[in-house]
Protein backbone atom coordinates (compact mmCIF):
# COMPACT_ATOMS: atom_id res chain seq x y z
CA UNK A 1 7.79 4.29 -18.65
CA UNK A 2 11.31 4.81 -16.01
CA UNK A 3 10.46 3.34 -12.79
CA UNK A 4 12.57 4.80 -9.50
CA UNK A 5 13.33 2.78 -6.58
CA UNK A 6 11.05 3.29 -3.69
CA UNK A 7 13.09 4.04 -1.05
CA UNK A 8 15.06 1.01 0.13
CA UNK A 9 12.38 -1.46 -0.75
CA UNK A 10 12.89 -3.29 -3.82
CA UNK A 11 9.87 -1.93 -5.57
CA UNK A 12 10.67 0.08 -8.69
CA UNK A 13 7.57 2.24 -9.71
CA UNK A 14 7.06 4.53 -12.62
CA UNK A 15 6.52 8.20 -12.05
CA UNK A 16 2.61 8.12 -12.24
CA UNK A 17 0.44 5.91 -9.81
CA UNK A 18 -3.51 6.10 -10.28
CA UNK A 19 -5.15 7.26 -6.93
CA UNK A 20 -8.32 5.58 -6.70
CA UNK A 21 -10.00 7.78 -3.65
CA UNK A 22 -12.51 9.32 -6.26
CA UNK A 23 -14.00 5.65 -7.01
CA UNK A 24 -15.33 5.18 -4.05
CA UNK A 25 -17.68 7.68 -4.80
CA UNK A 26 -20.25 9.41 -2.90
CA UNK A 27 -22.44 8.37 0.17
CA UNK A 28 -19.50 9.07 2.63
CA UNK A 29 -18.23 12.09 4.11
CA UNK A 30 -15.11 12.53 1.98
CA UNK A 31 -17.12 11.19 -1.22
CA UNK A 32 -16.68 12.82 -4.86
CA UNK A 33 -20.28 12.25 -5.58
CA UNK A 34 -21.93 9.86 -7.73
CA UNK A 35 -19.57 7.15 -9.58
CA UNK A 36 -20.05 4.19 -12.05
CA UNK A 37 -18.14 1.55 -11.30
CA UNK A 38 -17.84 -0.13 -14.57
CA UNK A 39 -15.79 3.30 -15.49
CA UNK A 40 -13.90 3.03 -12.61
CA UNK A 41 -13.22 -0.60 -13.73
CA UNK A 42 -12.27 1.26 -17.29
CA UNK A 43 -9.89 3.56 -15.86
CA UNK A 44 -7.86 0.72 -14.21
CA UNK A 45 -7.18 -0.90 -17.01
CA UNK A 46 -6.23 1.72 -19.44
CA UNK A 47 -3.92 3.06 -16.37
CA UNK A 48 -2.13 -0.80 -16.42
CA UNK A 49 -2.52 -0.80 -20.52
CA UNK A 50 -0.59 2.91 -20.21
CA UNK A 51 2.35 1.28 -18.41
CA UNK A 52 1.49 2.80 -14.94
CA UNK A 53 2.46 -0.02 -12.23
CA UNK A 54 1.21 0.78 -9.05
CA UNK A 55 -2.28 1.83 -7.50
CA UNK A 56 -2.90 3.67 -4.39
CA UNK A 57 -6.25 2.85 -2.45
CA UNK A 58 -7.15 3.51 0.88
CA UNK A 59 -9.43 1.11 3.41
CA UNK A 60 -11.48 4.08 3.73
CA UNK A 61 -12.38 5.20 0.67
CA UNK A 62 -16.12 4.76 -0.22
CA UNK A 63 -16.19 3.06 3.08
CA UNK A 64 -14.54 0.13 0.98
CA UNK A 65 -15.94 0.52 -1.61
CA UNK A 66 -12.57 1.58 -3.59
CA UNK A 67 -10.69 -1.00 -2.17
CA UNK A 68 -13.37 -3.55 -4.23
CA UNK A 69 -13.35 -2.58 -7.30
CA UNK A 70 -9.29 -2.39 -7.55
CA UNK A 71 -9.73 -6.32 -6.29
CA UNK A 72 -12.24 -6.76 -8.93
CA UNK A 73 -10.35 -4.84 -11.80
CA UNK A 74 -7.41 -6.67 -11.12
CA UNK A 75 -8.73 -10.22 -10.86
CA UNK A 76 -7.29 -12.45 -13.18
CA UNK A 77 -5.10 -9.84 -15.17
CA UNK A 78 -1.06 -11.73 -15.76
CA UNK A 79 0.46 -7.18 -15.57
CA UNK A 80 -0.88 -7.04 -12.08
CA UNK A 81 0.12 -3.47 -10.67
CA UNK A 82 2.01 -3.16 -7.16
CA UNK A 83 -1.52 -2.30 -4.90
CA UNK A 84 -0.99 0.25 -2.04
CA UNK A 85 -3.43 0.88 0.63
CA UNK A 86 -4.11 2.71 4.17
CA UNK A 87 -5.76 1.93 7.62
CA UNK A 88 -6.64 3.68 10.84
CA UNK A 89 -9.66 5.26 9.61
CA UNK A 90 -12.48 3.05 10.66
CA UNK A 91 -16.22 3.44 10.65
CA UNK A 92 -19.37 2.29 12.30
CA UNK A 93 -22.42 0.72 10.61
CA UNK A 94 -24.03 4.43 10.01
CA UNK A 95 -20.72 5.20 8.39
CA UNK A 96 -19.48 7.06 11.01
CA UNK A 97 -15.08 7.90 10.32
CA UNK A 98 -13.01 7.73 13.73
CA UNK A 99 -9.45 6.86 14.45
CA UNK A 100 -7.67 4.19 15.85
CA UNK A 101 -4.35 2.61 15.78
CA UNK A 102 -4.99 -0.02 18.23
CA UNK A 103 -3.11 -3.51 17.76
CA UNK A 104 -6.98 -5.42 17.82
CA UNK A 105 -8.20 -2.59 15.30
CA UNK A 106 -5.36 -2.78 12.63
CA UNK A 107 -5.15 -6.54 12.40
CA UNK A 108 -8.55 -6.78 11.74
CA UNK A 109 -8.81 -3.66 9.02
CA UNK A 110 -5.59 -5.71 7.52
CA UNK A 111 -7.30 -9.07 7.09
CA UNK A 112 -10.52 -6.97 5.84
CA UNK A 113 -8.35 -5.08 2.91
CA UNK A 114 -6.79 -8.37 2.17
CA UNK A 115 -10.51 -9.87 1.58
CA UNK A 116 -11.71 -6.95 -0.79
CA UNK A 117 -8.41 -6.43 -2.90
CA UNK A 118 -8.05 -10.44 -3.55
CA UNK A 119 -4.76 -10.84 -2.27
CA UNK A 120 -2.52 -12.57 0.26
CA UNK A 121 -0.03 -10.01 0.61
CA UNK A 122 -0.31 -6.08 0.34
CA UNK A 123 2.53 -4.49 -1.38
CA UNK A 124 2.68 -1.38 0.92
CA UNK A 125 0.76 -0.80 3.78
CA UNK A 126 0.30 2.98 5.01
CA UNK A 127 -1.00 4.49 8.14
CA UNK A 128 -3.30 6.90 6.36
CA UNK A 129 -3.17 9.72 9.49
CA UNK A 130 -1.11 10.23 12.52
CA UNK A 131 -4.25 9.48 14.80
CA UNK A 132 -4.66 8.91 18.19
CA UNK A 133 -0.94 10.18 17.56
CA UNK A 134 -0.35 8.74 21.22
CA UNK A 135 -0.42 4.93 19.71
CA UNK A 136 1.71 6.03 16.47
CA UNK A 137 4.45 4.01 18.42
CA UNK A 138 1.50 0.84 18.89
CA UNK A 139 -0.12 1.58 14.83
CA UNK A 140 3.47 0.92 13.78
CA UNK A 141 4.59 -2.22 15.98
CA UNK A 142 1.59 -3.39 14.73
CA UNK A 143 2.66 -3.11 11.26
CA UNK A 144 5.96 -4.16 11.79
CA UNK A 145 4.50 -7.34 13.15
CA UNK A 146 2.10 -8.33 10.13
CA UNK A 147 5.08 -7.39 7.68
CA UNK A 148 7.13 -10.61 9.57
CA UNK A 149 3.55 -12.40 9.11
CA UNK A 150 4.00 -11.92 5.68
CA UNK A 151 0.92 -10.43 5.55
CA UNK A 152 2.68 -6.70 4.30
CA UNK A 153 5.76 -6.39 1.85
CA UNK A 154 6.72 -2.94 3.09
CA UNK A 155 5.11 -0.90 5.30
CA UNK A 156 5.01 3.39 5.03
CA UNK A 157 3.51 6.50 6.45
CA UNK A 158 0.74 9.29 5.16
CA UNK A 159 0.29 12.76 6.40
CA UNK A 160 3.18 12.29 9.07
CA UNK A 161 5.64 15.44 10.15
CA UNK A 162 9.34 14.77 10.61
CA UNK A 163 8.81 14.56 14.51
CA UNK A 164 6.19 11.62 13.89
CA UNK A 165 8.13 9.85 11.49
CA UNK A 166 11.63 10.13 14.31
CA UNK A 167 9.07 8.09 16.67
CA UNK A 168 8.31 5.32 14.07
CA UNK A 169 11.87 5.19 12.86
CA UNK A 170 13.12 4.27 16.53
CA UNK A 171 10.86 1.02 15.98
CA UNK A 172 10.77 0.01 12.11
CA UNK A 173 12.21 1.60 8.91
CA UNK A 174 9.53 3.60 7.38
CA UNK A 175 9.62 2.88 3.93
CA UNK A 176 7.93 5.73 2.13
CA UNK A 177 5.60 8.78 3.17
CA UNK A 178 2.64 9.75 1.00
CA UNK A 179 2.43 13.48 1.83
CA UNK A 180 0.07 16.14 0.19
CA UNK A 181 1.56 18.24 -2.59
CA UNK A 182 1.14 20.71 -5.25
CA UNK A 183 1.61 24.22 -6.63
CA UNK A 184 -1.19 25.31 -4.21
CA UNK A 185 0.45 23.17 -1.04
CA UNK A 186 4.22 23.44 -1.17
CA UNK A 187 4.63 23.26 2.33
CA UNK A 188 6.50 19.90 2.38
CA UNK A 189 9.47 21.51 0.76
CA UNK A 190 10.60 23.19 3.88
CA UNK A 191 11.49 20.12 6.01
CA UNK A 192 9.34 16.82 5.66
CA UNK A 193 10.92 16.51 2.31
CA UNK A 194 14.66 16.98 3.09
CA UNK A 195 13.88 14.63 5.78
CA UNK A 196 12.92 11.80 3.48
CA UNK A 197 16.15 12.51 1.20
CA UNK A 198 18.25 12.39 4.09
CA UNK A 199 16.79 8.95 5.28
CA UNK A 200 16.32 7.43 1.70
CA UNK A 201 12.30 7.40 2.36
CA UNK A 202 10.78 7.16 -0.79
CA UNK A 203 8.04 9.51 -1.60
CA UNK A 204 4.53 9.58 -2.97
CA UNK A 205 2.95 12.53 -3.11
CA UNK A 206 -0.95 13.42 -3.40
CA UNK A 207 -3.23 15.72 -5.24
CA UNK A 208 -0.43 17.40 -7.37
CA UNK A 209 -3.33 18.71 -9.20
CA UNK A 210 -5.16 19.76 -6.09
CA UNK A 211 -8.40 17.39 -6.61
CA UNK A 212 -8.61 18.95 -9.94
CA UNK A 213 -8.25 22.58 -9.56
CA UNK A 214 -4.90 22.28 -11.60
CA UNK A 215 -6.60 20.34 -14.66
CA UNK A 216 -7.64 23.34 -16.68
CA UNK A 217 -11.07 21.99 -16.19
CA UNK A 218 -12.18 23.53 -13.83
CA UNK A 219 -14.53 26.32 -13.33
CA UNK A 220 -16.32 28.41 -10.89
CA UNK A 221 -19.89 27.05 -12.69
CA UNK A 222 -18.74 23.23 -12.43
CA UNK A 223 -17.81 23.93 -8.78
CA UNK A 224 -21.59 25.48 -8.63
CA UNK A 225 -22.96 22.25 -9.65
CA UNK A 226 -20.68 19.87 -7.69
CA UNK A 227 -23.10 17.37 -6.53
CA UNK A 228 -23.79 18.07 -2.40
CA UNK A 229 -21.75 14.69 -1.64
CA UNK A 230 -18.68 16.11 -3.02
CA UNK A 231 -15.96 17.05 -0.45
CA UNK A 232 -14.20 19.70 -2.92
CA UNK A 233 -18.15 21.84 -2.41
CA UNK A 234 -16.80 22.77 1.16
CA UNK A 235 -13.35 22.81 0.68
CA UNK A 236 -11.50 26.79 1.18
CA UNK A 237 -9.39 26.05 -2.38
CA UNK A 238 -12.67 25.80 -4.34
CA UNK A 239 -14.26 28.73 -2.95
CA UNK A 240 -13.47 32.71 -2.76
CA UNK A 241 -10.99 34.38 -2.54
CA UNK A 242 -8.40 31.19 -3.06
CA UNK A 243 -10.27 30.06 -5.97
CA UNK A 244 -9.58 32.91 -8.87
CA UNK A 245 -6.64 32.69 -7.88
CA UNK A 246 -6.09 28.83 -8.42
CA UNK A 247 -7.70 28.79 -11.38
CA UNK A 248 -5.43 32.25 -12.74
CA UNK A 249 -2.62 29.25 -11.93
CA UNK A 250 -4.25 26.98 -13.63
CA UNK A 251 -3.82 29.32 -16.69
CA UNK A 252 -0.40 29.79 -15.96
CA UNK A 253 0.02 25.90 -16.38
CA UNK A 254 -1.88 25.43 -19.68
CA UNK A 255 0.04 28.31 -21.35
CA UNK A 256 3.21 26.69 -20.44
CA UNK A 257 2.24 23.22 -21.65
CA UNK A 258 0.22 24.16 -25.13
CA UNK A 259 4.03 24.49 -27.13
CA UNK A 260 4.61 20.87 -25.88
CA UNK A 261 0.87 19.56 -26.55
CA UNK A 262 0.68 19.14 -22.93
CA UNK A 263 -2.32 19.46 -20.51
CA UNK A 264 -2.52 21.86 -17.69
CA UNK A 265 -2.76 18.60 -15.75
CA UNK A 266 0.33 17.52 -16.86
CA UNK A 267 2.60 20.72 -16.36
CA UNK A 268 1.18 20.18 -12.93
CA UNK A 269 2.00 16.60 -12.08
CA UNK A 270 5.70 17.30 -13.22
CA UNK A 271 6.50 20.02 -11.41
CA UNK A 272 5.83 17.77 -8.71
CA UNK A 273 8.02 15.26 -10.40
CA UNK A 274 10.78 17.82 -10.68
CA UNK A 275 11.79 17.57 -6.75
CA UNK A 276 14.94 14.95 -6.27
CA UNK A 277 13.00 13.62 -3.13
CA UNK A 278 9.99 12.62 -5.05
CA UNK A 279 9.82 8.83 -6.17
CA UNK A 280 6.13 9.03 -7.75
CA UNK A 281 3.24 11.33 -7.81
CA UNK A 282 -0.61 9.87 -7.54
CA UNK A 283 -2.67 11.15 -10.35
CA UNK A 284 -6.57 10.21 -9.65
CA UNK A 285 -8.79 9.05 -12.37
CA UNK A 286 -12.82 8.35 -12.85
CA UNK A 287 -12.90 7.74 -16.63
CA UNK A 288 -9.98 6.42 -18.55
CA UNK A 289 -9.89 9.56 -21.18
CA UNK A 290 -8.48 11.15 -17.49
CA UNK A 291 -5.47 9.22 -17.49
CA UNK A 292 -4.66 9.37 -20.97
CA UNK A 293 -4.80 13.51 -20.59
CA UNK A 294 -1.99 12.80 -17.70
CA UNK A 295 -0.07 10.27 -18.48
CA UNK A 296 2.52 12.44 -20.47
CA UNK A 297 3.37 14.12 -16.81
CA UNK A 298 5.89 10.93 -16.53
CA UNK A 299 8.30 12.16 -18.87
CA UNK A 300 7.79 16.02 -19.30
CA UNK A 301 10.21 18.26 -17.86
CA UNK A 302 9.72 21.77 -17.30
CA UNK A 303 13.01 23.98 -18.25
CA UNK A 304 14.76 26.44 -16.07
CA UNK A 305 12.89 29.62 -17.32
CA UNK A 306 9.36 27.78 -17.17
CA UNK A 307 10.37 26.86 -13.26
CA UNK A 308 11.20 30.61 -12.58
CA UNK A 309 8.45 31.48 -14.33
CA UNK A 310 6.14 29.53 -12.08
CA UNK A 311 7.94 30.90 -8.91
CA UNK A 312 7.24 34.40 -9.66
CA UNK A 313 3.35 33.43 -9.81
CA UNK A 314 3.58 31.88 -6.90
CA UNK A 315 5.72 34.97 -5.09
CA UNK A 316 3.00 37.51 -6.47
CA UNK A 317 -0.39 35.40 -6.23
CA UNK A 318 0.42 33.39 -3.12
C-alpha cells in the first residue's frame, strides 16, 4: 500500500487507518453497543497483516477501554503501526464526559494514554474537540510542551474550524486535523479543507462511511434492532426523513462499485480519498472480515463520469 506524507511530519501513512472508536463498545454514552474484545483484538491484526500502518484511538473511547486493547493487540508485534490518540474529554467515576483543556488535566490524561497503549511516546497526539474553546490557546501550549518532553512525536487537531486552528498556529505548528467527512457531510470542502492545503496540514478524515450508513449494510430493520447503547439509535442520519435517503446513496455507491468488485464501502472511502487535501481516511472495524471488505478503498479511483455522477445525487437528494 502508497503511504503520503502527513503534513510536514515525517510520518508517511497509507491511505486507510483503522478507527478503533467502535471497540470500546457500549456502557458509555457514545458506545456502539456490545463488543468482544478478542474480535477487536482480530481486527487489529488483520488491519497490520493488510498493510494498513497507523491506528486512530481516542482516550475516550469506551471510557479507555479502546485505548487497551490497541496496547494489548500491539504488544510484542516487530510491524508495530504509528498509534494516534485524543484528549480533553474526561470523565468522572459514574462515567460522566466533560471538557477540559487545562495544563493539570492534559498532562495527566497524557501519562494515563501512555499507561494503557504500552508506550513511551505517542506518535500523534490530537485535541479531540475545541472545548472550553477559551483554553484552546492553554490545551495547545500544553501539547507543545510534552512534544519537547518527548512524551508526543507530533501533535494535531480534531473537529477544529479555520478560526481555531489561526489561534493554535500563532503558538505551535499544527500538524494534521482529523475532521468529519463523507458523502452525507461535505461541509469541510468549503474552507477548513483549503485551509489545510494552504498550510501543508495533513488530513485525516472520519466516518467517510458515515458510521456505516455508506456500507451497503445497512437497513432500516438493523437500525430497529440497534442495541439501546448504540449512539447511531438517536442519531438524525439514521432516522426519517435523512435516512431513505442515505441509504438511496448507499445504492448509488454499490452500483458504481459492482463492475470493479468493489463494496459500497469502498466507493465511499475513496471518494473521500479523491480530495488533494486528504492524506488518509479512518475506516472503523469490529470484526476483521470488515476491513478486508474496505481495504480495496486505498487504491480505487472513481473516474470522471462516476464523480459527476455522484454530484448530481447529491444536487437532487441533498
Amino acid at each position: 500500500m502508497q503511504t503520503r506524507q502527513l503534513g510536514k511530519s515525517d510520518i508517511h501513512i497509507t491511505p486507510l487507518g483503522l478507527g478503533t472508536w467502535a471497540i470500546g463498545g457500549g456502557n458509555w454514552e457514545s458506545g456502539w453497543g456490545p463488543q468482544d474484545d478478542e474480535a477487536s483484538i482480530a481486527t487489529i491484526h488483520r488491519a497490520i497483516d493488510l498493510g494498513i500502518n497507523w491506528i486512530d484511538t481516542a482516550a475516550v473511547y469506551g471510557l479507555g477501554h479502546s485505548e487497551e486493547i490497541v496496547g494489548k493487540a500491539l504488544k510484542g508485534r516487530s510491524d508495530r503501526p504509528y498509534v494516534f490518540t485524543k484528549c480533553s474529554l474526561v470523565w468522572n467515576d459514574r462515567g460522566e464526559i466533560t471538557s477540559s483543556l487545562k495544563e493539570q488535566s492534559l498532562r495527566r490524561e497524557v501519562e494515563n494514554s501512555l499507561r494503557r497503549l504500552q508506550v513511551d511516546t505517542i506518535d500523534l497526539y490530537q485535541i479531540h474537540w475545541p472545548n472550553p474553546e477559551p483554553d484552546i490557546e492553554e490545551g495547545w501550549s500544553t501539547l507543545a510542551k510534552l512534544m519537547s518532553e518527548g512524551k508526543l512525536r507530533y501533535i494535531g487537531v480534531s473537529n477544529f474550524n479555520v478560526e481555531q486552528m489561526e489561534r493554535a498556529r500563532k503558538i505551535a505548528p499544527i500538524t494534521s486535523l482529523q475532521p468529519p467527512y463523507s458523502l452525507i457531510k461535505p461541509d469541510v470542502e468549503h474552507e477548513i479543507l483549503p485551509y489545510c492545503q494552504e498550510h501543508n496540514i495533513g488530513v485525516i478524515v472520519y466516518s467517510p462511511m458515515m458510521s456505516g450508513l455508506l456500507t451497503g449494510k445497512m437497513t432500516k430493520e438493523r437500525i430497529d434492532n440497534f442495541p439501546e447503547d448504540d449512539w447511531r439509535k438517536r442519531d438524525e442520519e439514521f432516522q426519517e426523513p435523512h435516512l431513505s435517503r442515505n441509504l438511496k446513496l448507499a445504492g448509488l455507491l454499490q452500483e458504481i462499485g459492482y463492475p470493479y468488485n468493489r463494496t459500497t464501502a469502498e466507493v465511499a472511502v475513496a471518494w473521500t480519498l479523491r480530495h488533494p487535501a486528504v492524506t488518509g481516511a479512518i475506516v472503523g472495524g469490529r470484526r476483521p472480515e470488515q476491513i478486508e471488505e474496505i481495504v480495496g478503498a486505498a487504491e480505487f479511483r472513481l473516474s470522471e463520469s462516476e464523480l459527476e455522477q455522484i454530484e448530481r445525487f447529491l444536487q437532487e437528494n441533498f
